[in-house]
Protein backbone atom coordinates (compact mmCIF):
# COMPACT_ATOMS: atom_id res chain seq x y z
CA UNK A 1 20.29 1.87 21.97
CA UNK A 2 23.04 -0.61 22.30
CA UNK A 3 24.04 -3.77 20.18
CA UNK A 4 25.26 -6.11 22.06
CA UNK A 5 26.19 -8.68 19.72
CA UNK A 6 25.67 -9.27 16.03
CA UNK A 7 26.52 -12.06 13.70
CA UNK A 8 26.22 -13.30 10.22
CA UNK A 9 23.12 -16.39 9.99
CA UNK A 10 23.60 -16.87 6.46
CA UNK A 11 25.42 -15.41 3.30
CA UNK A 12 25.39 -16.00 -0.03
CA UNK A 13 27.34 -14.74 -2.85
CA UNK A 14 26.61 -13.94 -6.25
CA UNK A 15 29.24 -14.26 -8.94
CA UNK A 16 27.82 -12.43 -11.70
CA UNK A 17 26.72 -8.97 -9.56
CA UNK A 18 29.96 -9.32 -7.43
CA UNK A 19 28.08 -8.80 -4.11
CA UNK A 20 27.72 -11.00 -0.87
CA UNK A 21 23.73 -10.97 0.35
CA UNK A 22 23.46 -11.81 4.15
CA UNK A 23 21.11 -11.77 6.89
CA UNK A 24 22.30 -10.31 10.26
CA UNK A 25 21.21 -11.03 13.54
CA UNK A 26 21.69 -8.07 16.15
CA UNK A 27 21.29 -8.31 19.77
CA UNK A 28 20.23 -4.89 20.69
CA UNK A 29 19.02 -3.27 24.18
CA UNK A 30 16.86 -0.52 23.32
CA UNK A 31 17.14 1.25 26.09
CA UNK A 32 19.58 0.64 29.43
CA UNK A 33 17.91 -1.14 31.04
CA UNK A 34 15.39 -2.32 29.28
CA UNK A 35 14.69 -6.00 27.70
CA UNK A 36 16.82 -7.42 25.60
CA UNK A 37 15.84 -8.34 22.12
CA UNK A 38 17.16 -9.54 18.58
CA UNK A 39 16.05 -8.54 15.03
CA UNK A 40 17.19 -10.05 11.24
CA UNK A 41 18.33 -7.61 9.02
CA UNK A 42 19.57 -8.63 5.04
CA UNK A 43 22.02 -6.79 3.93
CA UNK A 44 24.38 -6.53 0.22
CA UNK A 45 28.48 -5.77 0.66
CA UNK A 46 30.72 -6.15 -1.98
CA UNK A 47 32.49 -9.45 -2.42
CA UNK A 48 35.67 -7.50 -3.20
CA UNK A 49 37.02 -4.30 -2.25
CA UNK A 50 40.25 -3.42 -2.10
CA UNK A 51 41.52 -1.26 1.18
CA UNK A 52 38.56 -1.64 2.79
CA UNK A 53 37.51 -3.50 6.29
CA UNK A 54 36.89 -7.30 5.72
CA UNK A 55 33.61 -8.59 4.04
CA UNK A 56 32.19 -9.82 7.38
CA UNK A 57 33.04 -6.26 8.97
CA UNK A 58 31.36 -5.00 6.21
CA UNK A 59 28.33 -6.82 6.62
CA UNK A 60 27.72 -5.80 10.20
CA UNK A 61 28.77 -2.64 10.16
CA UNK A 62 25.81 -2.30 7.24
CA UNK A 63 23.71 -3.82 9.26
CA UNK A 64 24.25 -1.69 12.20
CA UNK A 65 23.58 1.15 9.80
CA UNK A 66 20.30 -0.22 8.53
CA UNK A 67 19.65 -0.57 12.33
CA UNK A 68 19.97 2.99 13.30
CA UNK A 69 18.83 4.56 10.26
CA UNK A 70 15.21 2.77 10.70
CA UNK A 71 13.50 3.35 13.91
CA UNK A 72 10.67 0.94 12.51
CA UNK A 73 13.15 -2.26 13.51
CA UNK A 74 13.58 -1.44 17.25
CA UNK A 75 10.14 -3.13 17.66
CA UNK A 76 11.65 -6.41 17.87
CA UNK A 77 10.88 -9.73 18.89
CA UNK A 78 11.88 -9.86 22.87
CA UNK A 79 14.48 -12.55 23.64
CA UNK A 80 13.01 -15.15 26.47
């Protein structure tokens, strides 16, 4: 599995839990070779932390993680 791109579609943050809620979009290749498709994946960072990577780093690398972790996603929606 490879991701071959990944961005932030939308984020929102909320002030009183002090987290940042946003939905991911990875570009992943499954296998080499194989078709190219995207999934959505939400995911929660904290707003602040200090020392850490920034918030949209964050973000992906969550979502990356989710990704991985959950061999349920790679059945994705194919990318025409």
């Amino acid at each position: 599995m490879r991701i071959l791109s990944a961005r932030v579609i939308h984020a929102r943050r909320s002030s009183t839990a002090g987290r940042v809620d946003a939905l991911v979009r990875l570009l992943s290749e499954p296998v080499s070779g194989a078709a190219v498709a995207w999934v959505d994946i939400a995911v929660s960072a904290p707003a602040r932390a200090p020392g850490a990577a920034p918030l949209r780093d964050r973000l992906l690398a969550a979502a990356k993680l989710v990704f991985a972790a959950n061999p349920g996603l790679r059945q994705t929606r194919r990318v025409a």
